[in-house]
PDB file of N, CA and C in Angstrom:
ATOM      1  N   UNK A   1       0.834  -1.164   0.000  1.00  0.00           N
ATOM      2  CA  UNK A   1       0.000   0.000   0.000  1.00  0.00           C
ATOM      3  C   UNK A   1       0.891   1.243   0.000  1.00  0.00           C
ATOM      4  N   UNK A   2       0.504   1.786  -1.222  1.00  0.00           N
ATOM      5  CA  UNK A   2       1.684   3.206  -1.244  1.00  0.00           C
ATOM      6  C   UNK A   2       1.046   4.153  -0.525  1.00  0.00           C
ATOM      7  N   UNK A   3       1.645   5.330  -0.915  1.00  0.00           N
ATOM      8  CA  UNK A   3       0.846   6.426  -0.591  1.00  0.00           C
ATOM      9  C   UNK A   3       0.451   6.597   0.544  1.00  0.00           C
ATOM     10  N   UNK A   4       0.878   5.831   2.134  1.00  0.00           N
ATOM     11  CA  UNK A   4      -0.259   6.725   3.179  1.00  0.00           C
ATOM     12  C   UNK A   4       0.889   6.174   4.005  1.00  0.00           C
ATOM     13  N   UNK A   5       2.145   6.291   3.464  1.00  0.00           N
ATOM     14  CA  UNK A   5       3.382   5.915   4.538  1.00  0.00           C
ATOM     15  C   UNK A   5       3.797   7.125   5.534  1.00  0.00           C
ATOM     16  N   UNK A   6       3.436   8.269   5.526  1.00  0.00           N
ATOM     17  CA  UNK A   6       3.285   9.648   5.961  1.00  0.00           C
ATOM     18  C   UNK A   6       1.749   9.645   7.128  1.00  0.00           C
ATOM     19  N   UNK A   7       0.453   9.224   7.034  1.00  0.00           N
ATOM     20  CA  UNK A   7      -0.881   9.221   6.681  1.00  0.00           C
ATOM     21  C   UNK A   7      -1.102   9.162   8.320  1.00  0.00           C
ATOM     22  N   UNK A   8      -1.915   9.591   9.266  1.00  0.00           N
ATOM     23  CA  UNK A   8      -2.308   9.029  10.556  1.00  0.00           C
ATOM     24  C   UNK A   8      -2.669   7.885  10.394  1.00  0.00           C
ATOM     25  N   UNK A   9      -2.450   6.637  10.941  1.00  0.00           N
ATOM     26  CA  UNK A   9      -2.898   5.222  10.975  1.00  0.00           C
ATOM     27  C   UNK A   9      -4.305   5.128  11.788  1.00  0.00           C
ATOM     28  N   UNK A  10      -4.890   4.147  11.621  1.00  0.00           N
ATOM     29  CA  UNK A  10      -6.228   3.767  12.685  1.00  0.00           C
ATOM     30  C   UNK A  10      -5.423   2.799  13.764  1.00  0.00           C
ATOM     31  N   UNK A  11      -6.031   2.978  14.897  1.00  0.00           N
ATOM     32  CA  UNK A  11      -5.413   2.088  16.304  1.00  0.00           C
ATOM     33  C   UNK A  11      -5.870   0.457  16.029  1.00  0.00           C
ATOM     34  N   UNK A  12      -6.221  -0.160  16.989  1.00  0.00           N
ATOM     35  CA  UNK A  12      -6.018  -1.487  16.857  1.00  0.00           C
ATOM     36  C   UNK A  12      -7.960  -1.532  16.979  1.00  0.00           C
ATOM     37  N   UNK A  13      -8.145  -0.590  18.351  1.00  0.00           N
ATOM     38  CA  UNK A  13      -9.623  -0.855  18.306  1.00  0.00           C
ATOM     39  C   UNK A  13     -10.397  -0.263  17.155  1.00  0.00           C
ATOM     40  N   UNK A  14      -9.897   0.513  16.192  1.00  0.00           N
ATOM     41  CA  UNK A  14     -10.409   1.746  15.615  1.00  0.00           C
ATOM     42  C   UNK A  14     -11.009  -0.150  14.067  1.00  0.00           C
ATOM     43  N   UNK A  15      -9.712  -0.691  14.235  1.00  0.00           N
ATOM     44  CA  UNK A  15      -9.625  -1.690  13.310  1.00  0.00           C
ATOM     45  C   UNK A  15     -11.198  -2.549  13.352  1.00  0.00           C
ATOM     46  N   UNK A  16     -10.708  -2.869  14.782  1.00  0.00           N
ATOM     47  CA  UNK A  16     -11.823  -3.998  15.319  1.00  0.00           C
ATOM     48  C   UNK A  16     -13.517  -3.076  15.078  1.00  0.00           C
ATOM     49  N   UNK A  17     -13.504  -1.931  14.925  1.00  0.00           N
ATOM     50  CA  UNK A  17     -15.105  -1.407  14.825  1.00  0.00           C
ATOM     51  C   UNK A  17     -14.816  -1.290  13.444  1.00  0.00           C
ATOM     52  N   UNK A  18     -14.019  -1.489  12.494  1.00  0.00           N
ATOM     53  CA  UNK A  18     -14.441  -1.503  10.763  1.00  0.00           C
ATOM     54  C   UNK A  18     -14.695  -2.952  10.758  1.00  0.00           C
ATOM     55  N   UNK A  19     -14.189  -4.059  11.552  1.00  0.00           N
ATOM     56  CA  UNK A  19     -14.505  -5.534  11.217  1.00  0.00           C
ATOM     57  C   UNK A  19     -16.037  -6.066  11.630  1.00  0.00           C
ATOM     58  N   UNK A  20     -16.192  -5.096  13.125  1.00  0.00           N
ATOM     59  CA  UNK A  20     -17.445  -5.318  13.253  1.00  0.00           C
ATOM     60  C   UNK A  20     -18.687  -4.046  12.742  1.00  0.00           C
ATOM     61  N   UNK A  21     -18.427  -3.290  12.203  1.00  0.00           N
ATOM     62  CA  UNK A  21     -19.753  -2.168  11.797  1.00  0.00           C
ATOM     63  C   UNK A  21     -19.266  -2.830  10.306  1.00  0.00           C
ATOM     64  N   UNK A  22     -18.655  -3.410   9.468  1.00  0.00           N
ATOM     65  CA  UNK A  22     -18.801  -2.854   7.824  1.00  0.00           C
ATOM     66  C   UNK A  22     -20.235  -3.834   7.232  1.00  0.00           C
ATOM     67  N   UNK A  23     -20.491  -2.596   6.655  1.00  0.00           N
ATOM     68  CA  UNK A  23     -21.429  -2.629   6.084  1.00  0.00           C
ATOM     69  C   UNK A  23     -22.918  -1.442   6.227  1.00  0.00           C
ATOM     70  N   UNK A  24     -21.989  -1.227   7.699  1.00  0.00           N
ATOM     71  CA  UNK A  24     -22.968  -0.169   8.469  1.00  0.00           C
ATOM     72  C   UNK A  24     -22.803   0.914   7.683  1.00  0.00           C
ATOM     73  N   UNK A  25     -21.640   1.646   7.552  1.00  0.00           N
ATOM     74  CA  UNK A  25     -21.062   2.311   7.178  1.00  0.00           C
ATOM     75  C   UNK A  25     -20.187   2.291   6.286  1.00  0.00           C
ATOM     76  N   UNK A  26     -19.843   3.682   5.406  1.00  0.00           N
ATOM     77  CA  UNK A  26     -19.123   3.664   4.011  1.00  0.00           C
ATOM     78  C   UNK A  26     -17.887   3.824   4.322  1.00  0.00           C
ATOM     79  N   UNK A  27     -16.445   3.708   3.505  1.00  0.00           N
ATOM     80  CA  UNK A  27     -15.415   4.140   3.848  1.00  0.00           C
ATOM     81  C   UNK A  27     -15.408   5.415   3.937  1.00  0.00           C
ATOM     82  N   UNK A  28     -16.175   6.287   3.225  1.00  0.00           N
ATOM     83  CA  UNK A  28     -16.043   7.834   3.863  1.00  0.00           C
ATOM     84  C   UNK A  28     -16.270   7.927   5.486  1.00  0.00           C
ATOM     85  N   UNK A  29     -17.543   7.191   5.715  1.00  0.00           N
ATOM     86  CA  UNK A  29     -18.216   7.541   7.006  1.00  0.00           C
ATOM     87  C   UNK A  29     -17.195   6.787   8.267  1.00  0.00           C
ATOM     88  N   UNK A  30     -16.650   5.900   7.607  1.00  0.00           N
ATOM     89  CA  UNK A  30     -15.246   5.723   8.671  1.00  0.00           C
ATOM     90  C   UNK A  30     -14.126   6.442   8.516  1.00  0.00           C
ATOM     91  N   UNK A  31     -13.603   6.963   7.546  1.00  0.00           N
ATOM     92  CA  UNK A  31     -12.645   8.106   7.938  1.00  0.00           C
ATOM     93  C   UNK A  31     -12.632   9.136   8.877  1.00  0.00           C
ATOM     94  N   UNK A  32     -14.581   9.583   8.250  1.00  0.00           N
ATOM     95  CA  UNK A  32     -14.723  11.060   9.099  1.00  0.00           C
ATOM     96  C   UNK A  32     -14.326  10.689  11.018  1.00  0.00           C
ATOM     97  N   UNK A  33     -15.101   9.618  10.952  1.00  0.00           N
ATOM     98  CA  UNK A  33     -15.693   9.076  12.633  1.00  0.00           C
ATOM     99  C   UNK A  33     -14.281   9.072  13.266  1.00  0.00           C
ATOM    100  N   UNK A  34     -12.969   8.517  12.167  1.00  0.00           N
ATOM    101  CA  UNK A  34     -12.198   8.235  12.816  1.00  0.00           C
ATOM    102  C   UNK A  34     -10.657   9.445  12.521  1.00  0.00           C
ATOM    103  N   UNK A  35     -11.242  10.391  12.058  1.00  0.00           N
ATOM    104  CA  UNK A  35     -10.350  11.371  11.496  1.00  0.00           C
ATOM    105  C   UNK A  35      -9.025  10.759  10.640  1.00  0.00           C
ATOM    106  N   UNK A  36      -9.251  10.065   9.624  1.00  0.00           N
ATOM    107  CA  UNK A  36      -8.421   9.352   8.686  1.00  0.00           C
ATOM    108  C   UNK A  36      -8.681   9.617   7.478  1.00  0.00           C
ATOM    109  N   UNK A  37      -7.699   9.734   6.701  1.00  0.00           N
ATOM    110  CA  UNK A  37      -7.855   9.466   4.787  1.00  0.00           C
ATOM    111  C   UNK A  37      -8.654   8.641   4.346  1.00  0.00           C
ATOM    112  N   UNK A  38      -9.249   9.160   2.941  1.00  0.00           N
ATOM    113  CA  UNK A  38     -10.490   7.791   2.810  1.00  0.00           C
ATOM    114  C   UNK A  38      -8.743   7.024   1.935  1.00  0.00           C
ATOM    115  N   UNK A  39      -7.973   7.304   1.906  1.00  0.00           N
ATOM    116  CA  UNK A  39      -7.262   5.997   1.345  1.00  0.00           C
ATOM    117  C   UNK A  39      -6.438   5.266   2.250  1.00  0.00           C
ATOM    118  N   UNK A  40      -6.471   5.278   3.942  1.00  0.00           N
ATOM    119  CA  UNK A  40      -5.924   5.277   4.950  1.00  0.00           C
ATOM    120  C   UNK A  40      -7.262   3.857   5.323  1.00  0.00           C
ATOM    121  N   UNK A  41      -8.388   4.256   5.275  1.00  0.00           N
ATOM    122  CA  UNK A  41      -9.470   3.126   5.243  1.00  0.00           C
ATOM    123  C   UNK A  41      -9.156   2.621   3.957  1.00  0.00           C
ATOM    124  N   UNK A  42      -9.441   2.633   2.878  1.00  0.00           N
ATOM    125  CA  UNK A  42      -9.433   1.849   1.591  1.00  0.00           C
ATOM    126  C   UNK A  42      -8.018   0.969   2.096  1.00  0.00           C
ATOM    127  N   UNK A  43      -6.923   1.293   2.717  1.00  0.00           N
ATOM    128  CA  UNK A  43      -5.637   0.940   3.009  1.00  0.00           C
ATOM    129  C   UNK A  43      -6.289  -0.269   3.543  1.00  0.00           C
ATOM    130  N   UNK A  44      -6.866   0.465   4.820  1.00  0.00           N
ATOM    131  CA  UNK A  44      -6.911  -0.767   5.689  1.00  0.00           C
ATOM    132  C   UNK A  44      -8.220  -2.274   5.304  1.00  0.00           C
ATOM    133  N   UNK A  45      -9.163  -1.464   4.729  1.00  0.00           N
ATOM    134  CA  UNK A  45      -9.851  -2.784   4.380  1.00  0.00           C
ATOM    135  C   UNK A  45      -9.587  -3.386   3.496  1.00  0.00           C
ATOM    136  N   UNK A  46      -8.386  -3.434   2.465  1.00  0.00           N
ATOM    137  CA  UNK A  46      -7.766  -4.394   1.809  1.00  0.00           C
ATOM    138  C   UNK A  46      -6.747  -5.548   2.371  1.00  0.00           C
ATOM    139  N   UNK A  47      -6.243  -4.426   3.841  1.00  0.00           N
ATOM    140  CA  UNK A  47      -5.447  -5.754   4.643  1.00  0.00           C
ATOM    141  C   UNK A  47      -6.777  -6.783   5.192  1.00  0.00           C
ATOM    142  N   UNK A  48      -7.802  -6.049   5.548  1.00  0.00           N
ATOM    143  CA  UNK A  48      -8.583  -6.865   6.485  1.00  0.00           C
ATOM    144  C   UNK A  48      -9.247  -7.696   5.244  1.00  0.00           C
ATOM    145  N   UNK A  49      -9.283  -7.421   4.182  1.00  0.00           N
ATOM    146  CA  UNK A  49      -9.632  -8.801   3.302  1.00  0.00           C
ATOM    147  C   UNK A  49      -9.058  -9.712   3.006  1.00  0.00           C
ATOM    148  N   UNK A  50      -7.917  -9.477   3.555  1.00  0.00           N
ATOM    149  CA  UNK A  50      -6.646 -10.659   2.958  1.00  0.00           C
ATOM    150  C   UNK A  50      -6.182 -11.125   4.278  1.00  0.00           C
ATOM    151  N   UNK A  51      -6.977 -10.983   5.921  1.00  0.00           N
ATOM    152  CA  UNK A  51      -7.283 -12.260   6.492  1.00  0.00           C
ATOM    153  C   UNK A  51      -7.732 -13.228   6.619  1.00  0.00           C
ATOM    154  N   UNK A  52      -7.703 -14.453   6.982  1.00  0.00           N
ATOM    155  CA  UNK A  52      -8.260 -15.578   6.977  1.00  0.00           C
ATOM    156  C   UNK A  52      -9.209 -16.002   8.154  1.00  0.00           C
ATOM    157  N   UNK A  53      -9.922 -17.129   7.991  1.00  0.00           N
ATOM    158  CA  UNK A  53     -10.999 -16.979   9.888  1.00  0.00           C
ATOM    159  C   UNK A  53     -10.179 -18.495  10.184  1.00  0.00           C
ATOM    160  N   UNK A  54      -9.539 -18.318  11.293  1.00  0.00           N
ATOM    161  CA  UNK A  54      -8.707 -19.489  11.805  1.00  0.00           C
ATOM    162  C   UNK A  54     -10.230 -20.028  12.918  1.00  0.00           C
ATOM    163  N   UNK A  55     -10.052 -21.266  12.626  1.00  0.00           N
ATOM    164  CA  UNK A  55     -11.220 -22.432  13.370  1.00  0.00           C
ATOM    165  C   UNK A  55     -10.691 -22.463  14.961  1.00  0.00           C
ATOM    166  N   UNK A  56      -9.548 -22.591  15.196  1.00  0.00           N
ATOM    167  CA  UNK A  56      -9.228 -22.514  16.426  1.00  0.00           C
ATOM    168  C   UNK A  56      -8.172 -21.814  16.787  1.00  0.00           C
ATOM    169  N   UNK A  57      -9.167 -20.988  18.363  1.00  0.00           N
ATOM    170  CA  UNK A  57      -8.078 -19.580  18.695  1.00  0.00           C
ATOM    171  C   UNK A  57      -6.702 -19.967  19.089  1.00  0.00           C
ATOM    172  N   UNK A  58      -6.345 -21.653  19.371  1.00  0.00           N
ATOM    173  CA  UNK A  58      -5.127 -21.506  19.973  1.00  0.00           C
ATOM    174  C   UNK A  58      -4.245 -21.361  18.800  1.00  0.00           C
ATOM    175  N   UNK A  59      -4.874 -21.701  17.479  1.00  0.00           N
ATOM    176  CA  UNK A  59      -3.529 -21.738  16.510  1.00  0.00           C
ATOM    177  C   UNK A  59      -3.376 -20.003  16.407  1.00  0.00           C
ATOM    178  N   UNK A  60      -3.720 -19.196  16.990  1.00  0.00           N
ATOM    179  CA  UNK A  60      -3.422 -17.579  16.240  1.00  0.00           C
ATOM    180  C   UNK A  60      -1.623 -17.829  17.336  1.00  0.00           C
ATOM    181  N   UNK A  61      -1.190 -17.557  16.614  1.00  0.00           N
ATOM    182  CA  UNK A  61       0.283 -17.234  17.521  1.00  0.00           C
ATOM    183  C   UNK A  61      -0.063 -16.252  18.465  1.00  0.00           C
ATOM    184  N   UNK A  62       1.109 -15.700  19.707  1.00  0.00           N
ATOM    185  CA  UNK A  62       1.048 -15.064  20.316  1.00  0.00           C
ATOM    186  C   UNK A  62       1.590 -13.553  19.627  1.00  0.00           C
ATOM    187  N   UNK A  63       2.415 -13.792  18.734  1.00  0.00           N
ATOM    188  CA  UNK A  63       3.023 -12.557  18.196  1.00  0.00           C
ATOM    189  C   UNK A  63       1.900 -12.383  17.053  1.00  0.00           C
ATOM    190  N   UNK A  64       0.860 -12.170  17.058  1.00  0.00           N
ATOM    191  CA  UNK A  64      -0.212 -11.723  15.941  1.00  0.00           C
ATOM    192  C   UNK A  64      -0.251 -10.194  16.406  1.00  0.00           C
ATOM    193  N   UNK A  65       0.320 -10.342  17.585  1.00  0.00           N
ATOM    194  CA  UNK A  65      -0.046  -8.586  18.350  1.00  0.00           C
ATOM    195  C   UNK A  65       1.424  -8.104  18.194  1.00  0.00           C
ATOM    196  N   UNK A  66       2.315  -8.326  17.564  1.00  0.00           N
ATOM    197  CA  UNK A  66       3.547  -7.779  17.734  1.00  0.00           C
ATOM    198  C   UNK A  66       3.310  -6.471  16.411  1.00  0.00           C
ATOM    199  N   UNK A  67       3.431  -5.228  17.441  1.00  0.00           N
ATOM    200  CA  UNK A  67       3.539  -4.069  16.684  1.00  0.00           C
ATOM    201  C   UNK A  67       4.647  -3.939  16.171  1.00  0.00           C
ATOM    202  N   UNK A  68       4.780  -3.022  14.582  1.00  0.00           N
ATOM    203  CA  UNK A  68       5.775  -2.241  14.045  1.00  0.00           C
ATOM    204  C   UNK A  68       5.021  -0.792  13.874  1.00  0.00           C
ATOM    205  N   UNK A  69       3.979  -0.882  13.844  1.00  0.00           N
ATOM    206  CA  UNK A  69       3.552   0.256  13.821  1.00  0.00           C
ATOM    207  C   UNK A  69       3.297   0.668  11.852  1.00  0.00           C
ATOM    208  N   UNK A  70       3.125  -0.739  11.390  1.00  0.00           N
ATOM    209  CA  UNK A  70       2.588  -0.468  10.176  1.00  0.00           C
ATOM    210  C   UNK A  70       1.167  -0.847  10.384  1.00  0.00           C
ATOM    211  N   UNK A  71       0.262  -0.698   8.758  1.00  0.00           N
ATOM    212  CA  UNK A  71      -0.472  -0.468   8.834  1.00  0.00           C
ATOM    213  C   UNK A  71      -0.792  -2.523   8.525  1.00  0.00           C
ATOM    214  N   UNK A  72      -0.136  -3.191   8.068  1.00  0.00           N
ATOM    215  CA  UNK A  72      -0.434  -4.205   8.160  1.00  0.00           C
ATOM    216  C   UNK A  72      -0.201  -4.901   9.392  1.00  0.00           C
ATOM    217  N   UNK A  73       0.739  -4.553  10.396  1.00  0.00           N
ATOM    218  CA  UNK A  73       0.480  -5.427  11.117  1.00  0.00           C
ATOM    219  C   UNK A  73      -0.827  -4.724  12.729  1.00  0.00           C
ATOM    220  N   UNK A  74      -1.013  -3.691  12.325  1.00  0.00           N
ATOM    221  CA  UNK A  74      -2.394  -3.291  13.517  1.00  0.00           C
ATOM    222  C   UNK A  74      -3.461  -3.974  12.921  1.00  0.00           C
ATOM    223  N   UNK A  75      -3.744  -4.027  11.523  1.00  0.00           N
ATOM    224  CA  UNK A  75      -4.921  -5.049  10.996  1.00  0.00           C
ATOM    225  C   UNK A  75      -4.646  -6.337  11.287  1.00  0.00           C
ATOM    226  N   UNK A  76      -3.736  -6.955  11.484  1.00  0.00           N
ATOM    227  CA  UNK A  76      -3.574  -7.886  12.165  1.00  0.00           C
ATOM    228  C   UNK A  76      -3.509  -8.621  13.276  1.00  0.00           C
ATOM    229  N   UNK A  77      -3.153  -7.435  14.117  1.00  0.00           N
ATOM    230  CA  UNK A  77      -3.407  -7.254  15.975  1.00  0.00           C
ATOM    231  C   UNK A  77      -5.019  -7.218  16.101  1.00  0.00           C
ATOM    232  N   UNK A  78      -5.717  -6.588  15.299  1.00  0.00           N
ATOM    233  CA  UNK A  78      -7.332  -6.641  15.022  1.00  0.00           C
ATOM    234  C   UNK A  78      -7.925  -8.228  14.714  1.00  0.00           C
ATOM    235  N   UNK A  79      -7.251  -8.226  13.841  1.00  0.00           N
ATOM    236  CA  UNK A  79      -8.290  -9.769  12.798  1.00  0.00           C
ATOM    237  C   UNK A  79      -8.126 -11.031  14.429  1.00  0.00           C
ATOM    238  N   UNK A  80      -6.620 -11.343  14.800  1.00  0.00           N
ATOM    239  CA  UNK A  80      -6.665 -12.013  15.797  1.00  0.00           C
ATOM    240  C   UNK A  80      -7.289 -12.075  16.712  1.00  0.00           C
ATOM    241  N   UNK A  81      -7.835 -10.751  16.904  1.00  0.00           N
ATOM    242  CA  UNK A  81      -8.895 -10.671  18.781  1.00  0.00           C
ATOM    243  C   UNK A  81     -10.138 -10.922  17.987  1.00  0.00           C
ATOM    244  N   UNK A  82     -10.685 -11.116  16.497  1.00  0.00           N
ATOM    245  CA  UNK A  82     -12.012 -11.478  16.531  1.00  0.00           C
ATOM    246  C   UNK A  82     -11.555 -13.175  15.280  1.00  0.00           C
ATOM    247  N   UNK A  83     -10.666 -13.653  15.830  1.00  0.00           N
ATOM    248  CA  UNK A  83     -10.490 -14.925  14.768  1.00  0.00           C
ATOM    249  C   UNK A  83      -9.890 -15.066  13.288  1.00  0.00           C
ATOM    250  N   UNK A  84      -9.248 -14.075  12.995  1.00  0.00           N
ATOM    251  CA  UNK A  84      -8.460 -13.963  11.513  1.00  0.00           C
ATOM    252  C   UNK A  84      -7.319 -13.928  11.896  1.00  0.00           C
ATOM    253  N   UNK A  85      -6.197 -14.650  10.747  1.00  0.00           N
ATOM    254  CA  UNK A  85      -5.186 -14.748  10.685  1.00  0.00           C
ATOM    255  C   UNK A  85      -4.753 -13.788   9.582  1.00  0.00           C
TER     256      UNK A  85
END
């Protein structure tokens, strides 16, 4: 994902309410809510489509939460607390 290497990121919970509201809401209407770029969301719901739903929580590793402070791995600290790898 180019372009939003500069960009305010969304937090980890900010993640977990696009996994659980989408549909509620548009990617505009999550930028505004969350003061982000609509390509900062478009960013992020392309990582969150390219998780998987793991059947059982013990296989998520423990480092699913290991921050760098990109934007792929907070969608990932997300997908794990509701079952995606």
């Amino acid at each position: 994902m180019t372009g939003i290497e500069n960009e305010k990121l969304p937090t980890v919970e900010q993640v977990e309410q696009i996994i659980r509201d989408w549909g509620r809401y548009s990617i505009d209407e999550f930028a505004q809510m969350f003061s982000l770029t609509r390509e900062v969301v478009e960013a992020t719901v392309a990582y969150i489509r390219e998780l998987k739903r793991v059947n059982d929580a013990q296989a998520i590793p423990v480092m699913a939460c290991y921050r760098n402070d990109s934007l792929e791995s907070i969608v990932r600290c997300a997908g794990s607390k509701h079952g995606y790898l």
